[in-house]
Protein backbone atom coordinates (compact mmCIF):
# COMPACT_ATOMS: atom_id res chain seq x y z
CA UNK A 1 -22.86 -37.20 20.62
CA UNK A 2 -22.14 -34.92 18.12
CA UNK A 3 -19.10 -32.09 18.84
CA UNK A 4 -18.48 -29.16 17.22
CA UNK A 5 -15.16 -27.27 16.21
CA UNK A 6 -13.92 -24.69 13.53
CA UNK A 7 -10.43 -24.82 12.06
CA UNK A 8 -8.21 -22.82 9.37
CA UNK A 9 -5.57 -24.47 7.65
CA UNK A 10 -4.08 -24.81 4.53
CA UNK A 11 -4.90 -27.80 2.46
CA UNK A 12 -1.64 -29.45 2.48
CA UNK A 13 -0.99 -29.11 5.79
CA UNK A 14 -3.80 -31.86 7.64
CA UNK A 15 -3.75 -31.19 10.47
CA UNK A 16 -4.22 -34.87 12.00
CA UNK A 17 -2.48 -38.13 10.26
CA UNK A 18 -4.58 -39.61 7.78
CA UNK A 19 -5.34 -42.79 9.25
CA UNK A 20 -7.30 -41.04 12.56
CA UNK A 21 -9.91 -39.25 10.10
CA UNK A 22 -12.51 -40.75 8.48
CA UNK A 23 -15.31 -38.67 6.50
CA UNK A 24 -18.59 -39.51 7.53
CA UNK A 25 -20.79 -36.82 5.91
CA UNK A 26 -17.91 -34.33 3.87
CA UNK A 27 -20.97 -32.18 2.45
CA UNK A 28 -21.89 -31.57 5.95
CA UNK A 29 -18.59 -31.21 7.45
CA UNK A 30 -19.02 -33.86 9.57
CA UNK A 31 -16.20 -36.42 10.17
CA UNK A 32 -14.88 -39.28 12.64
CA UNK A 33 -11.69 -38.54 14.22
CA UNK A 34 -10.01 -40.90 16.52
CA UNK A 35 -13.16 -43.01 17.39
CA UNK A 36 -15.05 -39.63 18.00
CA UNK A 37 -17.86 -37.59 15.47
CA UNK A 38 -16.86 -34.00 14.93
CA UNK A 39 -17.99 -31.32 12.95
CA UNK A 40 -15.27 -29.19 11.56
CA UNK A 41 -15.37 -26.07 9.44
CA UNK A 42 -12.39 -25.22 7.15
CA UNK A 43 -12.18 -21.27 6.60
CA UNK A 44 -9.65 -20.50 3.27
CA UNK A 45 -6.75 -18.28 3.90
CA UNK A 46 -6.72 -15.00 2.29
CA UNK A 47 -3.84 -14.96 0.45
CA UNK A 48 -3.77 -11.48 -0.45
CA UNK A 49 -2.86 -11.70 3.97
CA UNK A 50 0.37 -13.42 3.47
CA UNK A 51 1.48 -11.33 0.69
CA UNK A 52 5.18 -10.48 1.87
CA UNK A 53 8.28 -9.56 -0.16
CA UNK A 54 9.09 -6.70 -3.15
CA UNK A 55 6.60 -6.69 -6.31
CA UNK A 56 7.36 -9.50 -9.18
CA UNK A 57 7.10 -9.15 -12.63
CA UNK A 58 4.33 -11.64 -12.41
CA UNK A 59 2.55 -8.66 -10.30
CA UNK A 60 3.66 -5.72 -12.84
CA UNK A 61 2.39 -7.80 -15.56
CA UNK A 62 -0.76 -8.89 -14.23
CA UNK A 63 -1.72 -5.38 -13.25
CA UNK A 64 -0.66 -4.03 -15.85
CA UNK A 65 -2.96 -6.10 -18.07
CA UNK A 66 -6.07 -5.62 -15.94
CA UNK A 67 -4.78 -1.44 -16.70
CA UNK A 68 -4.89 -2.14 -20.53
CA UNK A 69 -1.17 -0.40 -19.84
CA UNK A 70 2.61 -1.59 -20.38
CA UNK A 71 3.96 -2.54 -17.83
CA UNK A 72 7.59 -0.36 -18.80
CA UNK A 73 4.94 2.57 -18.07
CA UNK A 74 3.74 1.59 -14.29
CA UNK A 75 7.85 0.68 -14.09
CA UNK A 76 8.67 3.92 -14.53
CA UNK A 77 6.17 5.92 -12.73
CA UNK A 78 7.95 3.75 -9.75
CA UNK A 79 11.46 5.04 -11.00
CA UNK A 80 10.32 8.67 -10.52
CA UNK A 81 8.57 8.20 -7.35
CA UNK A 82 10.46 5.48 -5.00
CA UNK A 83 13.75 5.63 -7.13
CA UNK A 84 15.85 2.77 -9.37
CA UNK A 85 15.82 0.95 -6.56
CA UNK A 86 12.09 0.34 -6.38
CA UNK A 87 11.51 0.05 -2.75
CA UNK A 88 7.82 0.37 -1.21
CA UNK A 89 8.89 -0.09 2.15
CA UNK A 90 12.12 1.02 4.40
CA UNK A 91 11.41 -1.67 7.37
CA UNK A 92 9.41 -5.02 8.13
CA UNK A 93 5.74 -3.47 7.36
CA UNK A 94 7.00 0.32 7.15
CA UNK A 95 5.77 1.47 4.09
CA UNK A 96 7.95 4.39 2.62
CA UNK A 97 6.63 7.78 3.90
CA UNK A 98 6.99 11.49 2.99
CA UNK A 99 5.43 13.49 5.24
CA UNK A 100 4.73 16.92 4.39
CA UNK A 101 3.80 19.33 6.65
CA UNK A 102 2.02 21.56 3.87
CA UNK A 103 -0.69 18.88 3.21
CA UNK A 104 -0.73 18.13 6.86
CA UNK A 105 -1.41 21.89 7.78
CA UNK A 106 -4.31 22.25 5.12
CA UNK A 107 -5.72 19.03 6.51
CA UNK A 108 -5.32 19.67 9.89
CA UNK A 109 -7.25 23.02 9.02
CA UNK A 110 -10.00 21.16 7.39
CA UNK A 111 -10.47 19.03 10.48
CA UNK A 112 -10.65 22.08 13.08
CA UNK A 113 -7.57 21.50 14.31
CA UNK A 114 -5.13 23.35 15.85
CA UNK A 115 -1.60 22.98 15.94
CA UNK A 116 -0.47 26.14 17.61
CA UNK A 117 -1.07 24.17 20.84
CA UNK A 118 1.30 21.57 19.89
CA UNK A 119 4.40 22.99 18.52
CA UNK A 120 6.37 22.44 21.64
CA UNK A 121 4.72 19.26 22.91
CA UNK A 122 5.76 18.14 19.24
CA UNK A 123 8.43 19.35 18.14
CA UNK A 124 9.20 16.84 16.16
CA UNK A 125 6.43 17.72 13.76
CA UNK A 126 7.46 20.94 12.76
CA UNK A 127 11.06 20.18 11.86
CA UNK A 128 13.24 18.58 9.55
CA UNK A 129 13.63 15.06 9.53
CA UNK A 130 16.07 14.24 12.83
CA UNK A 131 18.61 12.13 10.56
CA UNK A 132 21.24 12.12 13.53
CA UNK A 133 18.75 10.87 16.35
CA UNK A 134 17.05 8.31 14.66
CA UNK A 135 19.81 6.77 12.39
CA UNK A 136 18.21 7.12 9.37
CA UNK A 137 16.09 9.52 6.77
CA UNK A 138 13.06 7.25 6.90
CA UNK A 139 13.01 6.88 10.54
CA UNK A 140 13.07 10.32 11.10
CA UNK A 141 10.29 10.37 8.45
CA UNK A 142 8.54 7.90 10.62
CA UNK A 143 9.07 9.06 14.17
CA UNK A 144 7.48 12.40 12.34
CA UNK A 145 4.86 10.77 11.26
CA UNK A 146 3.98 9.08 14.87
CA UNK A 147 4.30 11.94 16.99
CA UNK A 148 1.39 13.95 14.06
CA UNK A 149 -0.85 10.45 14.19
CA UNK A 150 -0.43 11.02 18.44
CA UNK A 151 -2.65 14.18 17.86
CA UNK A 152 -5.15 12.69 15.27
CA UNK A 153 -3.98 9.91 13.33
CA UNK A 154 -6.80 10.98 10.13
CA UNK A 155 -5.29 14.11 9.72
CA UNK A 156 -1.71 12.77 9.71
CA UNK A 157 -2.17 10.14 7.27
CA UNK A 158 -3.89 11.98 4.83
CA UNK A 159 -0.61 14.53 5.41
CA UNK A 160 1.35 12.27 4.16
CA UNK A 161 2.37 10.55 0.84
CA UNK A 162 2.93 6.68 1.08
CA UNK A 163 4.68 3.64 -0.72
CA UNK A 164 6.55 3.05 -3.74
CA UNK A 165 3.92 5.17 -5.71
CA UNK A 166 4.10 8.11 -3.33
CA UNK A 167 0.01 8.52 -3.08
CA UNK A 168 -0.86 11.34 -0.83
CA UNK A 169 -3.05 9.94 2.08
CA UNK A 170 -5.78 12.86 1.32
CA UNK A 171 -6.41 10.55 -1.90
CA UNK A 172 -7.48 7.51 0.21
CA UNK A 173 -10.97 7.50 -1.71
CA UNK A 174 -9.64 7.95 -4.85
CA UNK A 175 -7.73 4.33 -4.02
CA UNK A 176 -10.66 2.44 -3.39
CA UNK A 177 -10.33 2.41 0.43
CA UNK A 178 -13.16 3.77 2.76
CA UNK A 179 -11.14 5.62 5.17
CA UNK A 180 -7.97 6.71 6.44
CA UNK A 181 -6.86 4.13 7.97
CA UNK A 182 -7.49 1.29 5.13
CA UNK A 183 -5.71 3.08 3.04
CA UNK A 184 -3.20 3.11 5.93
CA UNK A 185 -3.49 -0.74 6.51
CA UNK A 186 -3.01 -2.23 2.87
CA UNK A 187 0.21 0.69 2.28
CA UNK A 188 1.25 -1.39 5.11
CA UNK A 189 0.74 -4.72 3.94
CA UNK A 190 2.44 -5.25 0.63
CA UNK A 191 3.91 -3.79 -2.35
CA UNK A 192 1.29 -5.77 -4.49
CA UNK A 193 -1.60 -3.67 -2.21
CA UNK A 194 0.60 -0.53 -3.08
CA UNK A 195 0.80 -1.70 -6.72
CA UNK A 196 -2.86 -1.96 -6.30
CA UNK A 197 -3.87 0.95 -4.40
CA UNK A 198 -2.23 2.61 -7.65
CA UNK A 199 -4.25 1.10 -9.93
CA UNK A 200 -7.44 2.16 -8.52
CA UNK A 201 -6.30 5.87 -8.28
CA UNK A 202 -5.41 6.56 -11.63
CA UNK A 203 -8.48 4.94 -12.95
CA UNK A 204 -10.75 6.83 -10.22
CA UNK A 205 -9.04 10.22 -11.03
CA UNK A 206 -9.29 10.06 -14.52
CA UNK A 207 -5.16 9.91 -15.25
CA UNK A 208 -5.70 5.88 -17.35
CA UNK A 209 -5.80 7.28 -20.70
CA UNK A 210 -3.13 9.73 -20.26
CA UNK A 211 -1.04 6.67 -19.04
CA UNK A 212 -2.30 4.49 -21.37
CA UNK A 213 -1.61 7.01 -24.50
CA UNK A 214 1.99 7.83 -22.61
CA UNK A 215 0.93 11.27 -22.76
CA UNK A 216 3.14 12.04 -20.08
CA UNK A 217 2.89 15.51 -20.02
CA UNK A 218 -0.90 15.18 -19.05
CA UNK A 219 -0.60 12.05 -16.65
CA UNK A 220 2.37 14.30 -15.01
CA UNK A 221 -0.14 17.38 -14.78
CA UNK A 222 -2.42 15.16 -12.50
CA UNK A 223 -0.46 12.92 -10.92
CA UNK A 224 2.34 15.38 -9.63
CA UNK A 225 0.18 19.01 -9.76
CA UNK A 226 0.95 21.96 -12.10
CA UNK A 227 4.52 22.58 -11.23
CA UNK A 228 5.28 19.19 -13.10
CA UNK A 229 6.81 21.34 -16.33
CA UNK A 230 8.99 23.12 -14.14
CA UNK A 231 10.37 20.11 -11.91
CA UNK A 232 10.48 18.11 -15.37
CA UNK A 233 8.57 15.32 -14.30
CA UNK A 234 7.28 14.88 -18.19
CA UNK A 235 10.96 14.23 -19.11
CA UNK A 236 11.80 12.39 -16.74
CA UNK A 237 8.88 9.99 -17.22
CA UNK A 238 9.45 9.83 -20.58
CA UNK A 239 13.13 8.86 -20.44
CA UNK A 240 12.40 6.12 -17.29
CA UNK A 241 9.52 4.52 -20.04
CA UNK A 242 11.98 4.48 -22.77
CA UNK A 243 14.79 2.94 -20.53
CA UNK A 244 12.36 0.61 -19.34
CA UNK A 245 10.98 -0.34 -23.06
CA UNK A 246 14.32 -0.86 -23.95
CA UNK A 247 15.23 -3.65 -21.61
CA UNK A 248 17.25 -1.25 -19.30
C-alpha cells in the first residue's frame, strides 16, 4: 500500500540514514524506506526566510549592481540616515523606528480617525520618547509605536519611518509591498529586505538617476523633502560619498 507524506528539509541534512532509503520512482517522489513505499514531497527553503545578521558587502554590491549605482553612494545614504554605525535594527527583529507624530496625525486624519479620544488612554503617544522608563531611546521609540498600532496598527505604521534607510511607512507602495503590514513584515526581517525595500523606492519614486548621477542636491530634495538645503542634507551626502569612495 502506498503512503503518503510531505517533508521540508535542506539537502544536506537527510533526514533518514542512507542505507533505510531506496528510490523507487525519484520523478514521482516515490521511495522505499525501511521495507515500506512512501511518497514524499521535498518543499525548498526560502532563503530570503533565514536571512539574519547586519548587511555584507556581498549585499551592498549586489544591489548596488542590479541599481546601475556605486555602492559608496547607497553606503552613504545609510551614514545619513541610521548613522556610522549602520544599524537597521536596535533588538532581535526590531527594526529601527522613528515615529513621528506629525505623519501619524495627517494619517490618522486620512483614515477618519480620531485621536482626541485617546490622549489619556495613550499617553504614551503624544509624548516624548520615555528614555528613563524603558531603558533606552529605541524602546521608548517602540513602546510608542505599540501603544499607536493598539488603536489601528495601518495608521501607525505608515506614521512612522523604519530601518537603516529611514523609509516613512506612508511609502509602503512606493517599496513594492501591497500593504501596511508587508512593508511592516520584511522591515522586520532583515537588513538585506531593508536594503531591498530601498531599492524599490527610489526606483518607484523617480530619485535613481539623481542617485545614479550623485546629484545629491536633487536625490536630497526627494528623498528628505524641501527643507533638505536648510538641514544640509546635500552636504552631508556628498561628504559621506566621498569618505566612502575614498576607502574611509
Amino acid at each position: 500500500m502506498l503512503a503518503a507524506a510531505a517533508a521540508s528539509c535542506r539537502a544536506q541534512e537527510p533526514l533518514l540514514p542512507p542505507d533505510t532509503v531506496r528510490y523507487l520512482d525519484p520523478e514521482r517522489e516515490i521511495y522505499i524506506i525501511s521495507g515500506d513505499t512512501v511518497r514524499l514531497h521535498f518543499e525548498p527553503l526560502d532563503s530570503r526566510s533565514q536571512r539574519r545578521g547586519p548587511l555584507t558587502e556581498r549585499d551592498y554590491e549586489e544591489v548596488a549592481a542590479e541599481l546601475g549605482v556605486e555602492v559608496a553612494a547607497i553606503k552613504a545614504i545609510v551614514d545619513i540616515e541610521a548613522g556610522k554605525g549602520h544599524r537597521g535594527f536596535w533588538a532581535e527583529g526590531k527594526p529601527v523606528l522613528n515615529f513621528d507624530l506629525t505623519v501619524y496625525r495627517s494619517r490618522a486624519s486620512r483614515r477618519k480617525l480620531n485621536l482626541g479620544r485617546y490622549t489619556k488612554s495613550h499617553p504614551a503617544i503624544f509624548s516624548r520618547p520615555d528614555i528613563r522608563k524603558h531603558g533606552s531611546q529605541q524602546a521608548a521609540v517602540q513602546a510608542r509605536f505599540d501603544a499607536a498600532a493598539s488603536i489601528d496598527s495601518v495608521t501607525a505604521i505608515e506614521g512612522t519611518f523604519w530601518g537603516m534607510f529611514q523609509i516613512g511607512g506612508f511609502n509602503y507602495k512606493l517599496c513594492g509591498t501591497s500593504s501596511p503590514q508587508e512593508f511592516l513584515q520584511l522591515n522586520s526581517r532583515s537588513e538585506r529586505d531593508q536594503l531591498e525595500l530601498f531599492a524599490e523606492f527610489i526606483t518607484r519614486s523617480g530619485l535613481l538617476p539623481a542617485l545614479k548621477a550623485k546629484n545629491w542636491s536633487a536625490f536630497a530634495r526627494g528623498y528628505n523633502g524641501p527643507s533638505y538645503a536648510a538641514l544640509g542634507y546635500h552636504r552631508r551626502l556628498a561628504s559621506a560619498y566621498a569618505r566612502h569612495k575614498g576607502g574611509k
